[in-house]
N, C-alpha and C. Protein backbone atom coordinates (compact mmCIF):
# COMPACT_ATOMS: atom_id res chain seq x y z
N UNK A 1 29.70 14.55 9.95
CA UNK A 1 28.98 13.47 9.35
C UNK A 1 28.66 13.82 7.90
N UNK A 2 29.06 12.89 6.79
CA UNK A 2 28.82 13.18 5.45
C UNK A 2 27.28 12.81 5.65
N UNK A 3 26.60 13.26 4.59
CA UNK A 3 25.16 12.30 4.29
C UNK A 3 24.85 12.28 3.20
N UNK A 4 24.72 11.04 3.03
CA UNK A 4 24.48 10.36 1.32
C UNK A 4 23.18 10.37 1.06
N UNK A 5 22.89 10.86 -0.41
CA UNK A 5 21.08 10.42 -1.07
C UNK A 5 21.40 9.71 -1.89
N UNK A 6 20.78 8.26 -1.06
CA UNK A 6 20.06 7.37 -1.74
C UNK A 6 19.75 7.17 -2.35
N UNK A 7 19.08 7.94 -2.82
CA UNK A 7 18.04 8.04 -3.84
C UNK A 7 18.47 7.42 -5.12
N UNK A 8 19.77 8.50 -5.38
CA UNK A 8 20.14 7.94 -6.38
C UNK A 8 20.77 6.47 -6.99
N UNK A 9 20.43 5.87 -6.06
CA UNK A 9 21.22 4.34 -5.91
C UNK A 9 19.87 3.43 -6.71
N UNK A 10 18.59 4.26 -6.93
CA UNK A 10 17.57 3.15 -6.94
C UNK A 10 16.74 3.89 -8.57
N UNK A 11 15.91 3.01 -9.26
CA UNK A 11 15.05 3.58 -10.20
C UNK A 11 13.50 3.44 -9.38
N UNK A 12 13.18 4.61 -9.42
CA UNK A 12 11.53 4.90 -8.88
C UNK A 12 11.07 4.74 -9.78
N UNK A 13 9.85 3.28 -10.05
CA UNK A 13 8.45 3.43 -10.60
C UNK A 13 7.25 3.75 -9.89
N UNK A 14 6.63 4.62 -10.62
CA UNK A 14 5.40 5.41 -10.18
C UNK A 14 4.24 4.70 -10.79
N UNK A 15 3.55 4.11 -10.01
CA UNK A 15 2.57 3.08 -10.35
C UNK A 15 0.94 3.72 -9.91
N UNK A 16 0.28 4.65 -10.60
CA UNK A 16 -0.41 5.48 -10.15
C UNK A 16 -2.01 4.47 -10.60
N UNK A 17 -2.85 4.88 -9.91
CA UNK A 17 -4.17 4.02 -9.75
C UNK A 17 -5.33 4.32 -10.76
N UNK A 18 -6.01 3.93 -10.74
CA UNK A 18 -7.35 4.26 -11.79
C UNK A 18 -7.37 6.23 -12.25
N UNK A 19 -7.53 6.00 -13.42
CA UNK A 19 -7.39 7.89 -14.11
C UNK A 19 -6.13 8.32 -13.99
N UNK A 20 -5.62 7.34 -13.87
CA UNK A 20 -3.28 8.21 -13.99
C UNK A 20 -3.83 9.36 -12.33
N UNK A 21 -2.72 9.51 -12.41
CA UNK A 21 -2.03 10.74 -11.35
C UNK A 21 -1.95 11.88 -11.94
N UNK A 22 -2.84 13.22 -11.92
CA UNK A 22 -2.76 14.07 -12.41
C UNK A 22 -2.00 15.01 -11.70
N UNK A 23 -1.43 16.43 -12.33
CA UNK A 23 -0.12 17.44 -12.51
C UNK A 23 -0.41 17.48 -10.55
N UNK A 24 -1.52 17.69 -9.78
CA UNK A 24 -1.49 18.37 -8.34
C UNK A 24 -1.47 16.65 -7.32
N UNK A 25 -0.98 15.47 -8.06
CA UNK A 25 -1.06 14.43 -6.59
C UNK A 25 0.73 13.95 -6.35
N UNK A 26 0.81 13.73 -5.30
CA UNK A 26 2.36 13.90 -4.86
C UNK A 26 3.24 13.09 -5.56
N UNK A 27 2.27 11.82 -6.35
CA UNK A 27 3.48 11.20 -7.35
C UNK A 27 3.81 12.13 -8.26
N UNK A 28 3.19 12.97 -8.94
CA UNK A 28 3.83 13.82 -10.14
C UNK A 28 4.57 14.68 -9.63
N UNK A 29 4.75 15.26 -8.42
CA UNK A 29 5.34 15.50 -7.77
C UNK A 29 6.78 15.12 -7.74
N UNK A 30 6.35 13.80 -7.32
CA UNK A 30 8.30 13.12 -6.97
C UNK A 30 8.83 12.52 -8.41
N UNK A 31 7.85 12.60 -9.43
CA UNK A 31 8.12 12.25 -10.69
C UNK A 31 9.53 13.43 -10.79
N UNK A 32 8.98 14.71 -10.36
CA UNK A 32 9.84 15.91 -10.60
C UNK A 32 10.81 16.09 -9.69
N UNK A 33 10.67 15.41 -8.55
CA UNK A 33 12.05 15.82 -7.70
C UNK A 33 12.90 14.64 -7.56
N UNK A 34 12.41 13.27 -8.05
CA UNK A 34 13.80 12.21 -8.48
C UNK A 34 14.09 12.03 -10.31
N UNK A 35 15.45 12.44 -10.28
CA UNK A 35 15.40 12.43 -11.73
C UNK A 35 15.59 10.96 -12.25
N UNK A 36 15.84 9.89 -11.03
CA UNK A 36 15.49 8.61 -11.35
C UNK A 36 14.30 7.96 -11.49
N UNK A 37 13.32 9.04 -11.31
CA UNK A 37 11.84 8.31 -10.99
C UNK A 37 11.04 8.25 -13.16
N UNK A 38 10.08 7.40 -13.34
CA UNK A 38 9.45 7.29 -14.21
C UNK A 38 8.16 6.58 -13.85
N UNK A 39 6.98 7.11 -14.31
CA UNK A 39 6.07 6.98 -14.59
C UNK A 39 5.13 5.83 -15.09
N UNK A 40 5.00 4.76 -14.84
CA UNK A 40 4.34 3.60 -15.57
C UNK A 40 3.31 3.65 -15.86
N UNK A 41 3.47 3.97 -17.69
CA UNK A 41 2.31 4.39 -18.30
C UNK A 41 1.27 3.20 -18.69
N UNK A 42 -0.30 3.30 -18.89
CA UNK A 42 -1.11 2.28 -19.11
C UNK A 42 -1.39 2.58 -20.20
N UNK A 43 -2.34 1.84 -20.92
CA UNK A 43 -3.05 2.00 -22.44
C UNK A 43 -4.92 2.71 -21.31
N UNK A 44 -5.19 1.95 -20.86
CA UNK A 44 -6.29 2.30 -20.58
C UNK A 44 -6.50 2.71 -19.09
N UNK A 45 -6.38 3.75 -18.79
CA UNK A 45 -6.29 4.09 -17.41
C UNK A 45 -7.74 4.22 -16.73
N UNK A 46 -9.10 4.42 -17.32
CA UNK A 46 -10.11 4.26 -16.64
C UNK A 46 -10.89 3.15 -17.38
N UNK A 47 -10.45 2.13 -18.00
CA UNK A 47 -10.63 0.81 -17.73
C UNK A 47 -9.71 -0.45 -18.15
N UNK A 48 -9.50 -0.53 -16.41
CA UNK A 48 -8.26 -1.29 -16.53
C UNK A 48 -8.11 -2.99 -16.65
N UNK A 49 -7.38 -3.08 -17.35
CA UNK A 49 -7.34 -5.05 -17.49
C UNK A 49 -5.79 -5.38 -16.92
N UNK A 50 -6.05 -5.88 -15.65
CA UNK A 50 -4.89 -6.48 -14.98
C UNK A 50 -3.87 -7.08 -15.77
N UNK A 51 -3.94 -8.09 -16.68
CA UNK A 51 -3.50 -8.42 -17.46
C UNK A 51 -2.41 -7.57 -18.05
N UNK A 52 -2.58 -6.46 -18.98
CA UNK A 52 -2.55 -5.32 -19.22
C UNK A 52 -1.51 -4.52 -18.50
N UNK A 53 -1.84 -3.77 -17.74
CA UNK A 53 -1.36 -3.67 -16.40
C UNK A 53 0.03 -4.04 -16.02
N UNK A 54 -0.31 -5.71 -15.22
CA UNK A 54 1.16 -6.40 -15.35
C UNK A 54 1.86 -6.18 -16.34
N UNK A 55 1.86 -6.46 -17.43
CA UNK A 55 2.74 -6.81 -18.63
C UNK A 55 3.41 -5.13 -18.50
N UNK A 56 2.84 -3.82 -18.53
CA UNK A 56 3.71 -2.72 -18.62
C UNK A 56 4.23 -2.34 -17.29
N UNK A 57 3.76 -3.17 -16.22
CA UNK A 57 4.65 -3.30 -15.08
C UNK A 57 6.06 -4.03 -15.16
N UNK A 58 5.95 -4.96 -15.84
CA UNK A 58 6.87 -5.93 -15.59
C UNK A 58 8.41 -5.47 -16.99
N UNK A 59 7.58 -5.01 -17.90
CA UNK A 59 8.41 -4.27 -18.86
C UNK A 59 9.16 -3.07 -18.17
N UNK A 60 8.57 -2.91 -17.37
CA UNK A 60 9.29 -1.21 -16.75
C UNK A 60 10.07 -1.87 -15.72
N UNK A 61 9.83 -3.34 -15.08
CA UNK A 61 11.11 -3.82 -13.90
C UNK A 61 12.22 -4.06 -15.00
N UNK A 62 12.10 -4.59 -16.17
CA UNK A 62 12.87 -5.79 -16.75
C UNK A 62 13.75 -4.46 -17.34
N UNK A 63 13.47 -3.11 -17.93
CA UNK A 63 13.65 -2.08 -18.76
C UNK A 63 14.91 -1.23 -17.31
N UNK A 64 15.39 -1.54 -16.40
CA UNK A 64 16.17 -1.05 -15.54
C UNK A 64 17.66 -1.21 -15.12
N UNK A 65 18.31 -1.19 -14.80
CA UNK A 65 19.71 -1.80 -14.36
C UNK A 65 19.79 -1.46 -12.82
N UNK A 66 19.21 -0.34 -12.27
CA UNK A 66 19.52 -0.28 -11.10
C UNK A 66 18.11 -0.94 -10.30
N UNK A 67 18.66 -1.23 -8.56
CA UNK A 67 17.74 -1.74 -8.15
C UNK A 67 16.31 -0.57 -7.95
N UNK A 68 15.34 -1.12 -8.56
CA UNK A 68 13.89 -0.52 -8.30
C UNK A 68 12.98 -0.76 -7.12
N UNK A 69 12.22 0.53 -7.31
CA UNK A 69 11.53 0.89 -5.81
C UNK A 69 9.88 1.36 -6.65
N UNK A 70 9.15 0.42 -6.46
CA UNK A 70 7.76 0.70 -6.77
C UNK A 70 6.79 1.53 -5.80
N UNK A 71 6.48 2.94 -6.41
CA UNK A 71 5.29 3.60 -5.79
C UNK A 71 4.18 3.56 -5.98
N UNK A 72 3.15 2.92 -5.09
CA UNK A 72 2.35 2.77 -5.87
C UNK A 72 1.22 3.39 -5.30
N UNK A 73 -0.02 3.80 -5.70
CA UNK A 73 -1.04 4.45 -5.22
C UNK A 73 -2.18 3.62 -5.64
N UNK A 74 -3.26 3.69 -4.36
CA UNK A 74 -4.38 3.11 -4.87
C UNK A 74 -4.57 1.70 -5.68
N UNK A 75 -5.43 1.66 -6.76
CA UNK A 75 -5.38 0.38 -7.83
C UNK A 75 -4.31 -0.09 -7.44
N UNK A 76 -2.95 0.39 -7.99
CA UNK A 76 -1.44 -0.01 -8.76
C UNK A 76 -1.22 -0.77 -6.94
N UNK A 77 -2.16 -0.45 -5.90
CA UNK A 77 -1.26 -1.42 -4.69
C UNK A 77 -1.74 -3.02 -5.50
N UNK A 78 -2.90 -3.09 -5.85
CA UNK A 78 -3.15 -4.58 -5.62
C UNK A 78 -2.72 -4.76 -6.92
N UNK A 79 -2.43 -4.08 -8.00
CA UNK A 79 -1.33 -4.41 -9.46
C UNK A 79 0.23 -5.16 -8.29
N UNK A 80 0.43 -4.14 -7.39
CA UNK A 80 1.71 -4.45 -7.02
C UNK A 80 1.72 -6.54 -6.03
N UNK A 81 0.24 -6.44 -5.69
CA UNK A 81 -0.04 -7.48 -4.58
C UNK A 81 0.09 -8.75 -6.09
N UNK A 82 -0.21 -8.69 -7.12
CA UNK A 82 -0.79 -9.55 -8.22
C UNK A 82 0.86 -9.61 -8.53
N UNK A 83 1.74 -8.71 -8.92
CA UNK A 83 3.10 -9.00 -9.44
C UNK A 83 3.48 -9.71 -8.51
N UNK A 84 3.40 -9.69 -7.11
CA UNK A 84 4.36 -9.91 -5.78
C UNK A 84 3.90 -11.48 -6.04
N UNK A 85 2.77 -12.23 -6.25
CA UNK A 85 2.10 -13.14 -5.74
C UNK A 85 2.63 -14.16 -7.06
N UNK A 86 3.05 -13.55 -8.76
CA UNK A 86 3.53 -14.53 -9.62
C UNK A 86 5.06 -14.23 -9.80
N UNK A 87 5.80 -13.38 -9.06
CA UNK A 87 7.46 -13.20 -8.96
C UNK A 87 8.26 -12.86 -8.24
N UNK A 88 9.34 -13.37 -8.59
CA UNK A 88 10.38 -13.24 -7.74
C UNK A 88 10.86 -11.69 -7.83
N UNK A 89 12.21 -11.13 -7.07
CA UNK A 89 11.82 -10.03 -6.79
C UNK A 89 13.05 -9.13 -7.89
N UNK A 90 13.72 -10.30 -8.58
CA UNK A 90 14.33 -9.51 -9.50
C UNK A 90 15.16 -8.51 -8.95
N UNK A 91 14.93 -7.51 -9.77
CA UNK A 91 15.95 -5.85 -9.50
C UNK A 91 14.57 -5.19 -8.36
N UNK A 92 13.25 -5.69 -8.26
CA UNK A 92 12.82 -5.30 -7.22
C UNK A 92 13.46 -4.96 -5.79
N UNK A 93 13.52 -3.49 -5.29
CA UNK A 93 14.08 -3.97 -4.12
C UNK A 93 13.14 -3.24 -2.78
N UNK A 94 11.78 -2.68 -2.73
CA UNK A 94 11.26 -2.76 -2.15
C UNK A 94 9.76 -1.90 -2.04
N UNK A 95 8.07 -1.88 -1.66
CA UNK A 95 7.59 -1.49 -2.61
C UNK A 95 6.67 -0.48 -1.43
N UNK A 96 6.50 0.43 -2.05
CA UNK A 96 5.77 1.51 -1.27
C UNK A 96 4.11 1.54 -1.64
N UNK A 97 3.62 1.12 -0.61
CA UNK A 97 1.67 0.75 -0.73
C UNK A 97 1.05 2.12 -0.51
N UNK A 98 0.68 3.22 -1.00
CA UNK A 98 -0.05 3.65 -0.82
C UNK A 98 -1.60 4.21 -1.25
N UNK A 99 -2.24 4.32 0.08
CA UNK A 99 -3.94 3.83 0.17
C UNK A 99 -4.22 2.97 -1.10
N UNK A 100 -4.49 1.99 -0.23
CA UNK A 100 -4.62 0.65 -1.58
C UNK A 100 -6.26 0.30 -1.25
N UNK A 101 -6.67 0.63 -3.15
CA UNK A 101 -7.96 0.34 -2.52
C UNK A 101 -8.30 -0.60 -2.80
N UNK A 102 -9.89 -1.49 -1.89
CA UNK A 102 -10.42 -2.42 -1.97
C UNK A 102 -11.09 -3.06 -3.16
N UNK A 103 -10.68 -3.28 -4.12
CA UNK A 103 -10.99 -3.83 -5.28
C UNK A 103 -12.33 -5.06 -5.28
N UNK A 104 -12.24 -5.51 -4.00
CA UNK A 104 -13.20 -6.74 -3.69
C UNK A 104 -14.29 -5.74 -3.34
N UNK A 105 -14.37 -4.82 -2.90
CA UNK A 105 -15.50 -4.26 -2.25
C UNK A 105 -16.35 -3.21 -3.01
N UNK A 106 -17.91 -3.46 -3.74
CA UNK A 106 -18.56 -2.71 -4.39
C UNK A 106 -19.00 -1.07 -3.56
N UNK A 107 -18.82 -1.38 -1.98
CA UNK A 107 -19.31 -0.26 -1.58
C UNK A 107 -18.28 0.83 -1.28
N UNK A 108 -17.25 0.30 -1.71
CA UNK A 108 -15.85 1.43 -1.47
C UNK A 108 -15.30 1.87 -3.21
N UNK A 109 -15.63 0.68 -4.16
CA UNK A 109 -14.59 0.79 -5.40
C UNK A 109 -15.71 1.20 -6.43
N UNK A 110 -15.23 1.08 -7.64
CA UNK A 110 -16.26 1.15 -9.20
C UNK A 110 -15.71 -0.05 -9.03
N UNK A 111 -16.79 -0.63 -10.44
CA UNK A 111 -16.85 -1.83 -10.92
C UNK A 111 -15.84 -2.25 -11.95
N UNK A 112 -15.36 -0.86 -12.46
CA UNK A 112 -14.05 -1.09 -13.38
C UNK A 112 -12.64 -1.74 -12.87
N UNK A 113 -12.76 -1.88 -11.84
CA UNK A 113 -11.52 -2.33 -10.57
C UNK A 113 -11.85 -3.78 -10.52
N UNK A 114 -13.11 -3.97 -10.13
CA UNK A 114 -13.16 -5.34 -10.28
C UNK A 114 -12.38 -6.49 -10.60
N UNK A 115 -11.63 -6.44 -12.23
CA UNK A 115 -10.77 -7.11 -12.75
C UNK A 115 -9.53 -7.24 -11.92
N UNK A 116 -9.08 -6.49 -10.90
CA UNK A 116 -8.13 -6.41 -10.11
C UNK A 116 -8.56 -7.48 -8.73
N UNK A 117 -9.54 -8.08 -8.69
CA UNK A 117 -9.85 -8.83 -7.37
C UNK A 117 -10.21 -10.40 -7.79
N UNK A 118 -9.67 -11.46 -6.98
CA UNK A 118 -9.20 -10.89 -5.63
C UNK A 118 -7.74 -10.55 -5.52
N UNK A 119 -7.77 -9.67 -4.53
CA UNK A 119 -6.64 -9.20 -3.88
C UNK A 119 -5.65 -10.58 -3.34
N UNK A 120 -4.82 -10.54 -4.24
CA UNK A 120 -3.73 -11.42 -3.26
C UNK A 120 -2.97 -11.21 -2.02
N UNK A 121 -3.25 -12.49 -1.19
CA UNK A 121 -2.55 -11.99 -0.07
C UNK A 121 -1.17 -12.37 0.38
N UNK A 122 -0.62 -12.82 -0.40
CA UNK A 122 0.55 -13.45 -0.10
C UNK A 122 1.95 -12.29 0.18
N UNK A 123 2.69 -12.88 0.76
CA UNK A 123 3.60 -11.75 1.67
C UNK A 123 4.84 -11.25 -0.04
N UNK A 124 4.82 -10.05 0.40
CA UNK A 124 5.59 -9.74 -0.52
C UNK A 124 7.18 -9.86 -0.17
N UNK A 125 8.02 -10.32 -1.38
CA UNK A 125 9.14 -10.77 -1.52
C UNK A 125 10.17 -10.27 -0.94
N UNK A 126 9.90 -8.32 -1.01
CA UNK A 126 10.99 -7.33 0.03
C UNK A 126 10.19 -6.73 0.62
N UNK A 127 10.86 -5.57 0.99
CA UNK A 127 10.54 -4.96 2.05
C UNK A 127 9.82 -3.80 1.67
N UNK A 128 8.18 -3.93 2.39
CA UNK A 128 6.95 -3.04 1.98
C UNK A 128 6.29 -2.12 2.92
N UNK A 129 5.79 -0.79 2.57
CA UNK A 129 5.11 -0.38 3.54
C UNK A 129 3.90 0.02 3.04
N UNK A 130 2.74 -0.03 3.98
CA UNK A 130 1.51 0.18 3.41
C UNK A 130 1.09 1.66 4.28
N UNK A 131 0.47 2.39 3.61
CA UNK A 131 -0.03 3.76 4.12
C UNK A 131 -1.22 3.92 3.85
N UNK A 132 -2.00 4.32 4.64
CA UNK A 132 -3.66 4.52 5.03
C UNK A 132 -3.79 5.77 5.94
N UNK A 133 -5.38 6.23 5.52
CA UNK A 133 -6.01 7.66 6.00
C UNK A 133 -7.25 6.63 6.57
N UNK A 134 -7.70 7.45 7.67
CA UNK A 134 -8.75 6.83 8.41
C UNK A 134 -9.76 6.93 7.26
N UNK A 135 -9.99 8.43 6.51
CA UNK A 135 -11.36 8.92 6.02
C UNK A 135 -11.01 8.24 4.47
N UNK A 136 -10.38 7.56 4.14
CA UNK A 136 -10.34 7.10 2.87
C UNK A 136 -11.70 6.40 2.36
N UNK A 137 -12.76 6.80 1.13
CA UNK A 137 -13.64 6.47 0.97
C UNK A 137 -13.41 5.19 0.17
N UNK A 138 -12.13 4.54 -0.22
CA UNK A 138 -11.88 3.89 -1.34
C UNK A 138 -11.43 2.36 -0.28
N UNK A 139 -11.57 2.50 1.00
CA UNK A 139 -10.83 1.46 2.00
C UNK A 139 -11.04 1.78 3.31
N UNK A 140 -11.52 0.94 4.48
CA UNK A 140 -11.43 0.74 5.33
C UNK A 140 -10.19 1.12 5.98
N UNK A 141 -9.89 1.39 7.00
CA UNK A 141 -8.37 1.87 7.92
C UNK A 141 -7.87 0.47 8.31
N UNK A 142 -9.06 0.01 8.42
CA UNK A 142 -8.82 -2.14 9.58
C UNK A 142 -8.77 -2.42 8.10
N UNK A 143 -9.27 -2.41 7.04
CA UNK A 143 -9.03 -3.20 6.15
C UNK A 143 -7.60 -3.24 5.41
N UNK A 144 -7.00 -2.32 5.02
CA UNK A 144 -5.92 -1.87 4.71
C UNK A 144 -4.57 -2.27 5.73
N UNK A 145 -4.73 -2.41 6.95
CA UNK A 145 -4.39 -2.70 7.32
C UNK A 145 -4.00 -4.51 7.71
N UNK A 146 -5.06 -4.78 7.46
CA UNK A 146 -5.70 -6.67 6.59
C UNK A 146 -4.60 -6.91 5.68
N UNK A 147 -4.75 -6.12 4.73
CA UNK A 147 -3.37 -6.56 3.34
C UNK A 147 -2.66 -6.15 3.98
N UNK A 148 -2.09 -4.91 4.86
CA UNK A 148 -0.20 -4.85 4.96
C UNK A 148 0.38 -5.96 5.73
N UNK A 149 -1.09 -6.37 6.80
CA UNK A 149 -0.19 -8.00 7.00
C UNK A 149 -0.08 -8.88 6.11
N UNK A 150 -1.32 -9.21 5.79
CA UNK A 150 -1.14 -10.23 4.99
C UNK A 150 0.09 -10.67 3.97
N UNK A 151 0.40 -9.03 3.23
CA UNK A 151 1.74 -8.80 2.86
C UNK A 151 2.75 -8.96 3.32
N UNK A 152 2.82 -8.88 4.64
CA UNK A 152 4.19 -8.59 5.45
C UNK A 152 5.08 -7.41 5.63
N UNK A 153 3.83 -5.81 5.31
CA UNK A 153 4.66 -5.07 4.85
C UNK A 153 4.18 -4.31 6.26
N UNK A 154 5.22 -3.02 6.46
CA UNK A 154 4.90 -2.05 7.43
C UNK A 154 3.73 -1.56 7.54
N UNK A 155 2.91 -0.96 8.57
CA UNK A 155 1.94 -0.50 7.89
C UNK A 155 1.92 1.13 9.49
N UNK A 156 1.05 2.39 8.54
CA UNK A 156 1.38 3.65 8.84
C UNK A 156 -0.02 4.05 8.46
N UNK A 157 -0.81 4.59 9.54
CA UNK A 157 -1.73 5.07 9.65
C UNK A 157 -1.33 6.68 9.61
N UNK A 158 -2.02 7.34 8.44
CA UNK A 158 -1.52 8.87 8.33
C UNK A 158 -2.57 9.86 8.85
N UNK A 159 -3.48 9.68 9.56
CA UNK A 159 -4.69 10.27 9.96
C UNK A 159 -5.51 10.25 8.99
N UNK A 160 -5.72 12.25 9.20
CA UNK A 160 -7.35 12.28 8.20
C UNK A 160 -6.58 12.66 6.72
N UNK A 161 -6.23 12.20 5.85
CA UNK A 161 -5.81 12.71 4.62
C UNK A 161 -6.64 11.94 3.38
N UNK A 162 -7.69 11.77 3.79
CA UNK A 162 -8.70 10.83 2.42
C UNK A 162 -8.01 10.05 1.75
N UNK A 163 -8.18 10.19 0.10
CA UNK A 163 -7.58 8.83 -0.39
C UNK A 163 -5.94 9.27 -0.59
N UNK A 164 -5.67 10.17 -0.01
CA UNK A 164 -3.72 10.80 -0.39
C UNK A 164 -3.79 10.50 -1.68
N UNK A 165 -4.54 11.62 -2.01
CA UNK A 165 -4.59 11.75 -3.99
C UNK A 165 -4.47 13.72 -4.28
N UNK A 166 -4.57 13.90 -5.20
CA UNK A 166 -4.71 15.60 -5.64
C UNK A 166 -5.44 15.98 -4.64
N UNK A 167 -6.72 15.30 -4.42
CA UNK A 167 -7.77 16.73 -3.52
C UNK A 167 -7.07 16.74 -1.95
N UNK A 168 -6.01 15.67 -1.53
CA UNK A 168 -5.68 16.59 -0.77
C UNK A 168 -4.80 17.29 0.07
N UNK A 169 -4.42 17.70 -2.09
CA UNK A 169 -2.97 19.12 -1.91
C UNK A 169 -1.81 18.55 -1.46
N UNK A 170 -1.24 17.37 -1.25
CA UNK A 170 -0.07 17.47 -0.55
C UNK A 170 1.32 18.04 -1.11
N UNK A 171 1.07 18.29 -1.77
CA UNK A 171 2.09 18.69 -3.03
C UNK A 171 3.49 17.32 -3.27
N UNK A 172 4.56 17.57 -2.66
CA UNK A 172 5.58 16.68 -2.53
C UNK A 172 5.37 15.82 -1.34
N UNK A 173 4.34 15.84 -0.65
CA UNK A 173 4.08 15.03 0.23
C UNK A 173 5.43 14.58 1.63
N UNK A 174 5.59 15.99 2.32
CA UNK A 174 7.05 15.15 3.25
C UNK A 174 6.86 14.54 3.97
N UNK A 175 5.65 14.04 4.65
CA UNK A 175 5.63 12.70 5.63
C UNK A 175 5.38 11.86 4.57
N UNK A 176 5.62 11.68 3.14
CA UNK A 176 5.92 10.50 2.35
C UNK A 176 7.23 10.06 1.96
N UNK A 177 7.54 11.27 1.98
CA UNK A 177 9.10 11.47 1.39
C UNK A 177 9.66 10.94 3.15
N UNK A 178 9.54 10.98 3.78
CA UNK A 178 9.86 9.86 5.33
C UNK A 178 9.87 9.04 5.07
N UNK A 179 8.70 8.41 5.07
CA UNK A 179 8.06 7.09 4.68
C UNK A 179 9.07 6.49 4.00
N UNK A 180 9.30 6.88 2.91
CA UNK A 180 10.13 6.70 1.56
C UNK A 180 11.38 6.22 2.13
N UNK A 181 11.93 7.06 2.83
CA UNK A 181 13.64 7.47 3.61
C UNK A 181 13.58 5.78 4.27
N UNK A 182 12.56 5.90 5.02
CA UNK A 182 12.77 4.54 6.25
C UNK A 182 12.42 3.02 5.18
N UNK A 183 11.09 3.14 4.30
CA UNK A 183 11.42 1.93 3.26
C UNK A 183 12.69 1.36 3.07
N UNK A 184 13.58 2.88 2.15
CA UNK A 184 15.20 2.12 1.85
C UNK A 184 15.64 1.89 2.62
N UNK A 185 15.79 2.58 3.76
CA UNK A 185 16.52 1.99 4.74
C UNK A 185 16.80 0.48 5.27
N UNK A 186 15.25 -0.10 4.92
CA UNK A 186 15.18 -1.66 5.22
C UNK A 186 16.01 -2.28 4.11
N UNK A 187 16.01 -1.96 2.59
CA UNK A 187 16.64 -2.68 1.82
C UNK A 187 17.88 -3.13 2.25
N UNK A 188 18.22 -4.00 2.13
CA UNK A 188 19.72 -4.81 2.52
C UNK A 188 20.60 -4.80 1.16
């Protein structure tokens, strides 16, 4: 049996959440182990204007030739729920949710998130998976689970791993890099 990587068939954007993704959380990580992957940089990363936001989202779909695969962490899920809800899916070809936090909710988020709510719920265009930690202080486990339907996307309860950010260590993260594997797989 030959076996083909994928990988290289797709451009990874890394859509990292409030304060960027610093050098120890698993997107900077896969920043380094796909040499197709890039980074979607903000102007203001601890205070964010959706607005904002979109527009260097949508520059980084339009800026591609091959089909793209959005990672997104935290904030950048409901950046990803706000793109899904005003477009079509383009060179989009399918979008990875992880721990997406509650932007509507003062007792889980800051107030700087705010601008990100409400959360749209409308089903996203391809094929999505949403990933959640029970102990995530930033989201409910039932709530998170609320948007991956609402989305229409998979959804993967990862146990106790908090918000699956730097503090905790995953380095390259390989039950993401799974995750990841079975996403493309759905792409058609």
């Amino acid at each position: 049996m030959i076996l083909r990587d994928a990988t290289n068939d797709y451009d990874f954007l890394v859509l990292p959440g409030l304060s960027n993704s610093g050098v120890d959380h698993w997107q900077s990580y896969w920043c380094l182990a796909f040499r197709n992957a890039s980074r979607v940089l903000q102007d203001e990363w601890d205070r964010p204007v959706l607005s904002d936001w979109l527009t260097r989202l949508e520059a980084a779909i339009a800026g591609g030739t091959r089909p793209a695969v959005l990672i997104c962490h935290s904030l950048s899920c409901s950046l990803a729920a706000h793109w899904a809800a005003r477009n079509t899916p383009g060179r989009v070809a399918a979008v990875l949710l992880v721990a997406p936090s509650d932007v509507e909710d003062p007792a889980h988020t800051p107030d700087s998130v705010r601008g990100f709510a409400p959360i749209p719920l409308e089903r996203f265009p391809v094929p999505a998976l949403a990933v959640a930690s029970i102990d995530d202080p930033y989201v409910t486990v039932a709530r998170a689970e609320y948007f991956a339907k609402a989305w229409g996307a998979d959804f993967c309860n990862v146990g106790e791993l908090g918000h699956i950010n730097s503090a905790t260590r995953l380095q390259y993260w390989p039950q993401g890099l799974l995750l990841l594997g079975q996403l493309l797989a759905r792409i058609k």
